[in-house]
Protein backbone atom coordinates (compact mmCIF):
# COMPACT_ATOMS: atom_id res chain seq x y z
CA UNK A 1 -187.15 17.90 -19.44
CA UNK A 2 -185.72 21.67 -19.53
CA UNK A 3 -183.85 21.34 -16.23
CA UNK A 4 -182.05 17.87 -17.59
CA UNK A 5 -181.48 20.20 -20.66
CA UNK A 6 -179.90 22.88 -18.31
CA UNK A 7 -178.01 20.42 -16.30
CA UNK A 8 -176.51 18.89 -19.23
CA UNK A 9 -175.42 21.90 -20.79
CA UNK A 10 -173.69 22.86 -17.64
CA UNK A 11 -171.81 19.40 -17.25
CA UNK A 12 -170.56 19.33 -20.85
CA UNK A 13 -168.99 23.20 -19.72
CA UNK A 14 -167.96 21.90 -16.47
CA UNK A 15 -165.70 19.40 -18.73
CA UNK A 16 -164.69 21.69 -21.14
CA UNK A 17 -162.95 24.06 -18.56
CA UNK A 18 -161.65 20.47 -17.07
CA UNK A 19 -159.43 20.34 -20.35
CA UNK A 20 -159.10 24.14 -21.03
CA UNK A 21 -157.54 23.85 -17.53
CA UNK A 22 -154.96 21.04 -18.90
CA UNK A 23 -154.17 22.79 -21.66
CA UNK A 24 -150.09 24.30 -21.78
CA UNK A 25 -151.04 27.23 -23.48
CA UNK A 26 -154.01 28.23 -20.63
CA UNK A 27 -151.45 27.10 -17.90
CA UNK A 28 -148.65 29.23 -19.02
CA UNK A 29 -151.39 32.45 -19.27
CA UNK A 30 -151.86 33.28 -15.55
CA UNK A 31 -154.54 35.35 -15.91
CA UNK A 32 -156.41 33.15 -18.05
CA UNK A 33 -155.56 30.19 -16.10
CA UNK A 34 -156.89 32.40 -12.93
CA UNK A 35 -160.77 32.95 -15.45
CA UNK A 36 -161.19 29.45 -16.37
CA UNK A 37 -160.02 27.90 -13.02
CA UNK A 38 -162.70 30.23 -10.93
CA UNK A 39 -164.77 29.28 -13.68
CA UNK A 40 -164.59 25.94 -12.84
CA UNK A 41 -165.03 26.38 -9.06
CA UNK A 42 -168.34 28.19 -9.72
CA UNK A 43 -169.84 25.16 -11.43
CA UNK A 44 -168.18 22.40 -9.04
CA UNK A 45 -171.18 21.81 -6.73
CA UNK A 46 -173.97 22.55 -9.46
CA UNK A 47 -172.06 19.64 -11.19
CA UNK A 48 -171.58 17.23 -8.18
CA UNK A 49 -175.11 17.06 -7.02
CA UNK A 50 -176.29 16.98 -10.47
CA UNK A 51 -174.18 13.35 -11.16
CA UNK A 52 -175.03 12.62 -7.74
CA UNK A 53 -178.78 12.99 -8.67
CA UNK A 54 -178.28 11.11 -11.97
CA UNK A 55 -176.97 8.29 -9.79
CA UNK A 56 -180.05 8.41 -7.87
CA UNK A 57 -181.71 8.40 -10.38
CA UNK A 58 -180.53 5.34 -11.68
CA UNK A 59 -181.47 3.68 -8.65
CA UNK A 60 -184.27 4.53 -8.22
CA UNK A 61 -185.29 3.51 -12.06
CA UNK A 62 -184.15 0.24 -11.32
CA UNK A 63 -185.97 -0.10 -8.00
CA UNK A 64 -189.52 0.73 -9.95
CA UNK A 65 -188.71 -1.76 -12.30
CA UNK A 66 -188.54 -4.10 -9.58
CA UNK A 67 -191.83 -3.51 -8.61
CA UNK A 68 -193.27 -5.87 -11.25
CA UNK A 69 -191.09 -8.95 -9.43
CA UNK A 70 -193.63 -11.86 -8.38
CA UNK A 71 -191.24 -12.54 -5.43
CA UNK A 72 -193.21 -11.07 -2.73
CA UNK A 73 -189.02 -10.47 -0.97
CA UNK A 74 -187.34 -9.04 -3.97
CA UNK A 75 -191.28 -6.63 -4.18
CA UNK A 76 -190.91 -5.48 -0.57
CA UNK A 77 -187.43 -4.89 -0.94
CA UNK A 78 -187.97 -2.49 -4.73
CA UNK A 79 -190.98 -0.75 -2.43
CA UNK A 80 -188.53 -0.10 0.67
CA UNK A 81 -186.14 1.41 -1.87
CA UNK A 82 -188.40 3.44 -3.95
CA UNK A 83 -189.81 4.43 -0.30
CA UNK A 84 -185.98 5.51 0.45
CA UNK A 85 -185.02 6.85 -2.82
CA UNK A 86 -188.10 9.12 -3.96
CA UNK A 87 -187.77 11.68 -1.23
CA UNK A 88 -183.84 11.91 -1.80
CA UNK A 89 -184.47 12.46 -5.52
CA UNK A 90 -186.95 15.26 -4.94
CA UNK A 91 -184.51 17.00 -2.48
CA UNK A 92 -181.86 17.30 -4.84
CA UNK A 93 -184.04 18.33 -7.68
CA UNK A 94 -184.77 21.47 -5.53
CA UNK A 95 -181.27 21.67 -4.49
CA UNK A 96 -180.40 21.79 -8.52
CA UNK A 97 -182.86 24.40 -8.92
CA UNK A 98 -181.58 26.60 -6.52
CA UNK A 99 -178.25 26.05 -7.69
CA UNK A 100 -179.31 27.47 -11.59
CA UNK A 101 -180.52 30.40 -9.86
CA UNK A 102 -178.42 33.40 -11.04
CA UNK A 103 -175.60 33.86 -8.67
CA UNK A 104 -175.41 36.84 -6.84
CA UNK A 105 -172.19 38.43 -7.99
CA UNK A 106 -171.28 39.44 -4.65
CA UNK A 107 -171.50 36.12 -2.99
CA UNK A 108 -167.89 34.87 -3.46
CA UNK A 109 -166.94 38.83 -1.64
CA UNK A 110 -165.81 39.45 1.56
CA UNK A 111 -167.65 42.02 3.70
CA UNK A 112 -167.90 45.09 5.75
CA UNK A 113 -169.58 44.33 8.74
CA UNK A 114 -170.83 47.58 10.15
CA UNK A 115 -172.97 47.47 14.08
CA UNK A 116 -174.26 50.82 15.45
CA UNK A 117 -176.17 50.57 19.43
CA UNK A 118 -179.41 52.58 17.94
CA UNK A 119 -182.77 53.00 20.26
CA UNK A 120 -181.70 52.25 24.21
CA UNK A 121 -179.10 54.31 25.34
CA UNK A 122 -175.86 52.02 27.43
CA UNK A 123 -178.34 49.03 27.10
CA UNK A 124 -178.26 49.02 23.28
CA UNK A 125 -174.45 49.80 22.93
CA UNK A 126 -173.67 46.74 25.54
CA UNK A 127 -176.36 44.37 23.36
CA UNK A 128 -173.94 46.12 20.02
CA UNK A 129 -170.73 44.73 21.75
CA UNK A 130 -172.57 41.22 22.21
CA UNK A 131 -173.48 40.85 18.76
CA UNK A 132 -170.32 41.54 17.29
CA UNK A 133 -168.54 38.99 19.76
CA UNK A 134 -171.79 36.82 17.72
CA UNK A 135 -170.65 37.38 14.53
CA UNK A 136 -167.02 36.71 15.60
CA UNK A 137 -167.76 33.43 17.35
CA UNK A 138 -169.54 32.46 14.24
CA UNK A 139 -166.82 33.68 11.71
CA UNK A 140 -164.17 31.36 13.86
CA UNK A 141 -166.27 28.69 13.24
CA UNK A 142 -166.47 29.06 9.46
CA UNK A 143 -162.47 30.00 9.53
CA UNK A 144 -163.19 33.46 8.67
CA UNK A 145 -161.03 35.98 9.56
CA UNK A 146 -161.69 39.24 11.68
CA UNK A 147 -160.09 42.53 11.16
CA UNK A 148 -161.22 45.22 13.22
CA UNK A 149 -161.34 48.37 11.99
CA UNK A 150 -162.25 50.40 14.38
CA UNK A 151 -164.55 50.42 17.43
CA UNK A 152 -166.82 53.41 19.49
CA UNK A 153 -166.50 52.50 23.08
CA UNK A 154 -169.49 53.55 25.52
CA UNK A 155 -168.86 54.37 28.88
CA UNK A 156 -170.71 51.40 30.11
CA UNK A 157 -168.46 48.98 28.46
CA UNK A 158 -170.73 47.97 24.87
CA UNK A 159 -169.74 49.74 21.97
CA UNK A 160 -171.80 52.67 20.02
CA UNK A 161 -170.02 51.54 16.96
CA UNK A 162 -168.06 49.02 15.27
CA UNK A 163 -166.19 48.26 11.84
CA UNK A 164 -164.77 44.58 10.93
CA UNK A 165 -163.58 43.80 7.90
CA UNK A 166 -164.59 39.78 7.59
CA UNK A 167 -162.20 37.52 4.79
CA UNK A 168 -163.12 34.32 3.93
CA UNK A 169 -164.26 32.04 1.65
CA UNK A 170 -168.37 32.95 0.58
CA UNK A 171 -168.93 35.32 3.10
CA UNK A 172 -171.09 37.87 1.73
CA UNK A 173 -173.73 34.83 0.23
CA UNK A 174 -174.01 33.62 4.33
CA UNK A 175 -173.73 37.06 5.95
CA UNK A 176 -176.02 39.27 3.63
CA UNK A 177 -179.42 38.56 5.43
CA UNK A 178 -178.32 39.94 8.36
CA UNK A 179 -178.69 43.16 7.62
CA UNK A 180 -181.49 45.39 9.52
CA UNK A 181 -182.28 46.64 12.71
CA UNK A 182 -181.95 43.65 15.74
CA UNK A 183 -183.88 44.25 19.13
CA UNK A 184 -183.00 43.14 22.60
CA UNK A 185 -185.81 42.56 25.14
CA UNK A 186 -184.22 41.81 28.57
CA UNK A 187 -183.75 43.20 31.77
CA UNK A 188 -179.94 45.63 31.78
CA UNK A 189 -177.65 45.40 34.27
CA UNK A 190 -178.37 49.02 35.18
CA UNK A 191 -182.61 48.08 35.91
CA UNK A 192 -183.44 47.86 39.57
CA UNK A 193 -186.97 46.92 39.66
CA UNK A 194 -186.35 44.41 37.07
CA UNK A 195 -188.27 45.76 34.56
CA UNK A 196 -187.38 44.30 31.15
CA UNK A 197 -186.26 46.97 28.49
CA UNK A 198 -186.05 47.56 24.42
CA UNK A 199 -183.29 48.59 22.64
CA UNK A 200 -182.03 48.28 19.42
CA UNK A 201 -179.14 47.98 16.96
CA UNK A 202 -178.42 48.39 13.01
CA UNK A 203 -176.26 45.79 11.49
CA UNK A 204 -174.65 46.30 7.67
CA UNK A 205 -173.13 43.64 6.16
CA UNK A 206 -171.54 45.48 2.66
CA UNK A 207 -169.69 43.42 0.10
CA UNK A 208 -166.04 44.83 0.06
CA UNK A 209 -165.52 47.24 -2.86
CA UNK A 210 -163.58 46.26 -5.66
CA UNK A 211 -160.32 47.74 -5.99
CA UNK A 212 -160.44 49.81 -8.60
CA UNK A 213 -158.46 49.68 -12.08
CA UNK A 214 -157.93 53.13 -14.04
CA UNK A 215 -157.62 53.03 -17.75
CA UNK A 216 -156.99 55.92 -19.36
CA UNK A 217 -157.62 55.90 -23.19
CA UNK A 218 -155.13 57.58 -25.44
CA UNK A 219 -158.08 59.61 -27.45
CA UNK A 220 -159.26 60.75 -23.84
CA UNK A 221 -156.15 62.86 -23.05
CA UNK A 222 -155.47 66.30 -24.46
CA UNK A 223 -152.17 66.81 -24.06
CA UNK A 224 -150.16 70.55 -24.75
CA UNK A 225 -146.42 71.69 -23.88
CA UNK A 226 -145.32 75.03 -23.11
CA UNK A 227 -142.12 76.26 -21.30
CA UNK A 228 -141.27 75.93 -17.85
CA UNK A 229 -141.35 79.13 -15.52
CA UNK A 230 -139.05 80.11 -12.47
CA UNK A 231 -135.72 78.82 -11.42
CA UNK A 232 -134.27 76.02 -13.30
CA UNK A 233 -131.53 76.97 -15.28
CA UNK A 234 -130.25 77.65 -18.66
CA UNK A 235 -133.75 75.70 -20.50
CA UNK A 236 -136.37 77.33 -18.48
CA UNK A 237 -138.25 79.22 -20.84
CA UNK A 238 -136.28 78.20 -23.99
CA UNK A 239 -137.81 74.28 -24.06
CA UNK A 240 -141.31 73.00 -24.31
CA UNK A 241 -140.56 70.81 -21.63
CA UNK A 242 -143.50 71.64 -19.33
CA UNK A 243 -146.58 68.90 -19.93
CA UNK A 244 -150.51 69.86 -19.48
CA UNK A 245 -152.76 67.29 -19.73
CA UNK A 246 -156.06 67.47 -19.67
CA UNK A 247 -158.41 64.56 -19.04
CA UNK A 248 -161.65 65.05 -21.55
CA UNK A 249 -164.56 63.07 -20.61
CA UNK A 250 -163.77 64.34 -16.40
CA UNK A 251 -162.31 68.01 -17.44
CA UNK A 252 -159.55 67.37 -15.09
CA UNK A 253 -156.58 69.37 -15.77
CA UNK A 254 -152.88 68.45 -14.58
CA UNK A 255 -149.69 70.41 -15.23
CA UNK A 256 -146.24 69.36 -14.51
CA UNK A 257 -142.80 71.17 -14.90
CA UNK A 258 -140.23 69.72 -12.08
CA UNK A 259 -138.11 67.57 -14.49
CA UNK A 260 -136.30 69.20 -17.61
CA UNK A 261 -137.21 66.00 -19.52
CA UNK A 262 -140.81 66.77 -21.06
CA UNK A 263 -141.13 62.65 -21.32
CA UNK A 264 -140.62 62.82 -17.45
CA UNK A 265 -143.04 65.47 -16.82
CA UNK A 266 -145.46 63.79 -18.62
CA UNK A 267 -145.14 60.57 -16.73
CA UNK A 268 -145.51 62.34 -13.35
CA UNK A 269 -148.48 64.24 -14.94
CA UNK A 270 -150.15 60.74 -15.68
CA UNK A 271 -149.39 59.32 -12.40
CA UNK A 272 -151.12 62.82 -11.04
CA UNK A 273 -153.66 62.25 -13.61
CA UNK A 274 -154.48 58.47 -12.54
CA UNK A 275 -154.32 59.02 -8.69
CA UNK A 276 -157.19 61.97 -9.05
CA UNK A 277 -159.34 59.72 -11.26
CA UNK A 278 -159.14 56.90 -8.97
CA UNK A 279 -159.73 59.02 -6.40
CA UNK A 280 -163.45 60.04 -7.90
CA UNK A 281 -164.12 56.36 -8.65
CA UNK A 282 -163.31 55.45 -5.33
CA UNK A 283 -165.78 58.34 -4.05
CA UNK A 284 -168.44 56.81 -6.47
CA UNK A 285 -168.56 53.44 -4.62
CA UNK A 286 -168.28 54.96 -0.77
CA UNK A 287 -171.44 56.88 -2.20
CA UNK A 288 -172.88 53.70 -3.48
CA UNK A 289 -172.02 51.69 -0.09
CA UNK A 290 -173.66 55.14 1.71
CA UNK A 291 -177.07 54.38 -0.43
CA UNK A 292 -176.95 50.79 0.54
CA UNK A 293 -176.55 51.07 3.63
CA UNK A 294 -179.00 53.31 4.80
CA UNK A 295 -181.55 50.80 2.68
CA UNK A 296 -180.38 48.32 4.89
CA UNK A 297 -180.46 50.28 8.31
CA UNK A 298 -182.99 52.13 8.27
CA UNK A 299 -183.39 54.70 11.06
CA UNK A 300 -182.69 52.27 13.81
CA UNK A 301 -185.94 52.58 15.19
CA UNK A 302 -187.82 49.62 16.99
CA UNK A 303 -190.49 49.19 14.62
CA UNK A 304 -188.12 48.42 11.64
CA UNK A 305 -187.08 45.41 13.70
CA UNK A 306 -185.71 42.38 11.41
CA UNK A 307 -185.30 39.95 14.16
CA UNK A 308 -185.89 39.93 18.05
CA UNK A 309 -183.66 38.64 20.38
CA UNK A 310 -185.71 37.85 23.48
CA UNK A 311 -183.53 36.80 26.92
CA UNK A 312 -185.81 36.07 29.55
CA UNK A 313 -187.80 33.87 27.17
CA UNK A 314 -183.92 31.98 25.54
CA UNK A 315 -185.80 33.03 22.48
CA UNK A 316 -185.08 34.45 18.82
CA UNK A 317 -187.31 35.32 16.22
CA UNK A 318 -186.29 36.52 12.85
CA UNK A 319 -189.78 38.31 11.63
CA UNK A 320 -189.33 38.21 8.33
CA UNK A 321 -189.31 34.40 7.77
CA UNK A 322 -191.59 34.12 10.70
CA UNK A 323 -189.13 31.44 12.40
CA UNK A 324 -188.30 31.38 16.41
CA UNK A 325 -185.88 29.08 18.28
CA UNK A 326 -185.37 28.76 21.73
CA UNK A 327 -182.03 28.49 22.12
CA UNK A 328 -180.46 32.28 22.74
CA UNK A 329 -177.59 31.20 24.48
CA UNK A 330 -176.35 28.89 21.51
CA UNK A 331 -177.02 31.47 19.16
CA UNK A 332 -175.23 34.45 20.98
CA UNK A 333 -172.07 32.30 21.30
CA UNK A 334 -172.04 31.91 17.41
CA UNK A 335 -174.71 29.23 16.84
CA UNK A 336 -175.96 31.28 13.81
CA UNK A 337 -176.17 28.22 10.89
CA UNK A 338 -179.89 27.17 11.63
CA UNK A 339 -180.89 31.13 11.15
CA UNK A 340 -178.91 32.04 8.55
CA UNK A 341 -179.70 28.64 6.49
CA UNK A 342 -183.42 29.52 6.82
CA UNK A 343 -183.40 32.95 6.10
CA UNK A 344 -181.06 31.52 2.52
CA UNK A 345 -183.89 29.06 1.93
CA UNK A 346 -186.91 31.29 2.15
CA UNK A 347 -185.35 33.96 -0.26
CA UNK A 348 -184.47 31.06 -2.54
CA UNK A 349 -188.13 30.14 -2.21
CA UNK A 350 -189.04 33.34 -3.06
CA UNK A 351 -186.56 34.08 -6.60
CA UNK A 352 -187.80 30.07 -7.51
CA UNK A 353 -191.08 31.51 -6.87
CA UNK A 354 -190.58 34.53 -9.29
CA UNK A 355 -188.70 32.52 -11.87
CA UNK A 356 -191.42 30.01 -12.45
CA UNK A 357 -193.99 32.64 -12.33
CA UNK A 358 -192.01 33.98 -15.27
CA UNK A 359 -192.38 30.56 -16.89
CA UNK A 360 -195.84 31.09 -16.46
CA UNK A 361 -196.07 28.53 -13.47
CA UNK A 362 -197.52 29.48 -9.93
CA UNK A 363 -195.61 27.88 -7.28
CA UNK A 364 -196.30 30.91 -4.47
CA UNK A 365 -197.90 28.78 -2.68
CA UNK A 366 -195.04 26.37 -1.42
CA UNK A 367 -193.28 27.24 1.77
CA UNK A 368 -189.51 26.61 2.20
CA UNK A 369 -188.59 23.12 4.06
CA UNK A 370 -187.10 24.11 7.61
CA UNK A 371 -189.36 27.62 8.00
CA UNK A 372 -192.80 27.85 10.45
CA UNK A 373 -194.72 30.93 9.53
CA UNK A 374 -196.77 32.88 11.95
C-alpha cells in the first residue's frame, strides 16, 4: 500500500532525527541542533497517529480473525469490536492523509491581523471593534498573545481600523481562513424604527515577514579609494583613506571618509551598504504583503461577503463551506473552533481532492465530515 510506504518512510526519519538529536556533536552545534529538533517537531503528530493507527490496526486484525470462532460469545464479541474498530481505523487513515499533505510553510508563523469597518458607516466600525474583541477572546483561549499595534477610533466608539500582531504557537495554519469581507445584519444602536441594517468589514490575517538576513558576496562589491577632502588634518588629501563601494548587482553606491583609517571607513561604508540593502528587501515584502492583501480583501463591498454574521436570527454562516450555526453569542465571545475546524477540513478536502486527481483517482465527489452544504 503507497500510504503504508509513505508512513514508513516517515517513521524510520522520525527515528533518525531521534538519534541525530542524541548525538554530542549535533548537541554542541546550536544551530543544527535548532534544524533537526524543529525537524522533529514537524513529524511528531504525523508519527503518533500513524503508530496509533498501526495499533488499531492490530486490533482490529485480530478481531476479524475472531470472526471464524464457533462460540456464538467470543463471535458477538469479534463483531462488536470490528463494529467499534472499523470506523476508528478509517478516521485516522484520513487524518494520515491530511497529515502527508504538503505543509503550508507559513503555518508554524505568527500573523498580522489587519480589520478595516468597510460598507456601513458607525455601524460597520462598531461591528470592526466586536470582531477584534472575537479574535482576542479566541487567541486567550489558545494562549496566544495580542499586541496591538495600532487602532482607528470612530466617533461612535467601534474602530475604522485595527493592527494586532498575534504570537503563538500555529497561528497562521488556524487563523488563515479568515480572511475576506464579514457582514453584520442587525438592527444598530443608532436605528429608531428598528429596521435591521448591512454593513461590512475586511479582515487580513498575513503571516509575519521574515526578518531579513543580508549577505553580501565579496565578488558583488566594487570597491575604490581615493583621498579624503575638507578639514581633517595633515593626511587629508595625501592618503587613500576615503572608501567607495559600490554594490553591483543593485548599483548602489556608498562613500565614506570620517575616519583616517581606510579599514574603518570601509566598515562604516558596509554597515551603510547593508542597512540600504535591507532596506529594499524589506520594501519587497511590504509590497508582497500589499498584493496579498488586497487578494484577500477585496473592495469591502457586500457582495464579496465570506461569511454572514446574522443577530436577530443568533446565526452565522460562512458561505464558502456552506455551514451555519446558531449560536452567535458563543461565537462572538471567542467560540471560533467549530468554524475554523470546518473551514480547515473542507480545504483539506479540496487539496486531497486535487492530489488524488493527480494520481489519476476522482474523489470530488466526497464532502468533508462536519460540513452541510446548501
Amino acid at each position: 500500500m503507497e500510504l503504508t510506504r509513505q508512513l514508513d518512510e516517515v517513521e524510520a526519519r522520525f527515528d533518525a532525527l531521534n538519534t541525530q538529536m542524541a548525538d554530542p556533536a549535533v548537541i554542541n552545534d546550536p544551530e543544527q541542533y535548532r534544524k533537526t529538533a524543529k525537524a522533529h517537531r514537524d513529524l511528531d503528530e504525523l508519527v503518533a497517529t500513524y503508530r496509533e493507527y498501526k495499533a488499531l490496526n492490530r486490533q482490529l486484525a485480530d478481531a476479524r480473525a475472531m470472526l471464524n470462532e464457533d462460540d456464538p460469545e467470543l463471535l458477538a464479541m469479534a463483531e462488536e469490536e470490528v463494529s467499534r474498530l472499523g470506523p476508528a481505523e478509517e478516521s485516522l487513515i484520513e487524518k494520515l492523509k491530511v497529515l502527508l499533505l504538503p505543509k503550508d510553510p507559513n503555518d508554524d508563523k505568527n500573523v498580522l491581523l489587519e480589520i478595516r469597518a468597510g460598507a456601513g458607516g458607525d455601524e460597520a466600525s462598531l461591528f470592526a471593534a466586536e470582531v477584534f474583541r472575537m479574535y482576542c477572546r479566541y487567541a486567550e483561549s489558545q494562549r496566544w498573545q495580542v499586541e496591538l499595534t495600532s487602532m482607528s477610533e470612530s466617533g461612535a466608539g467601534g474602530a475604522k481600523e485595527v493592527i494586532a500582531l498575534i504570537n503563538g504557537n500555529k497561528v497562521y495554519s488556524k487563523l488563515k481562513y479568515e480572511s475576506g469581507v464579514h457582514r453584520v445584519q442587525r438592527v444598530p444602536v443608532t436605528e429608531q424604527q428598528g429596521r435591521i441594517h448591512t454593513s461590512t468589514i475586511t479582515v487580513a490575517v498575513l503571516p509575519e515577514a521574515d526578518d531579513v538576513e543580508i549577505k553580501i558576496d565579496a565578488k558583488d562589491l566594487r570597491i575604490d579609494t581615493f583621498c579624503s577632502s575638507g578639514p581633517g588634518g595633515q593626511s587629508v588629501n595625501t592618503t587613500y583613506s576615503a572608501v567607495r563601494i559600490t554594490h553591483l548587482p543593485t548599483g548602489l553606491v556608498v562613500s565614506c571618509q570620517d575616519e583616517k583609517s581606510q579599514i574603518k571607513n570601509r566598515a562604516k561604508a558596509l554597515r551603510v551598504l547593508r542597512s540600504r540593502l535591507y532596506e529594499i528587501e524589506m520594501e519587497k515584502q511590504r509590497q508582497s504583503i500589499g498584493a496579498d492583501r488586497r487578494s484577500q480583501v477585496g473592495t469591502g463591498d457586500r457582495s464579496e461577503k465570506i461569511r454572514t454574521y446574522n443577530f436577530k436570527e443568533n446565526r452565522v454562516t460562512d458561505h464558502r463551506i456552506g455551514l451555519t450555526i446558531h449560536q452567535l453569542d458563543r461565537i462572538m465571545e471567542g467560540g471560533l473552533d467549530e468554524l475554523i475546524t470546518a473551514c480547515t477540513t473542507f480545504y483539506n478536502a479540496q487539496k486531497l481532492n486535487q492530489q488524488s486527481k493527480e494520481n489519476g483517482v476522482d474523489s470530488s465527489s466526497r464532502t468533508p465530515a462536519g460540513v452541510t452544504t446548501t
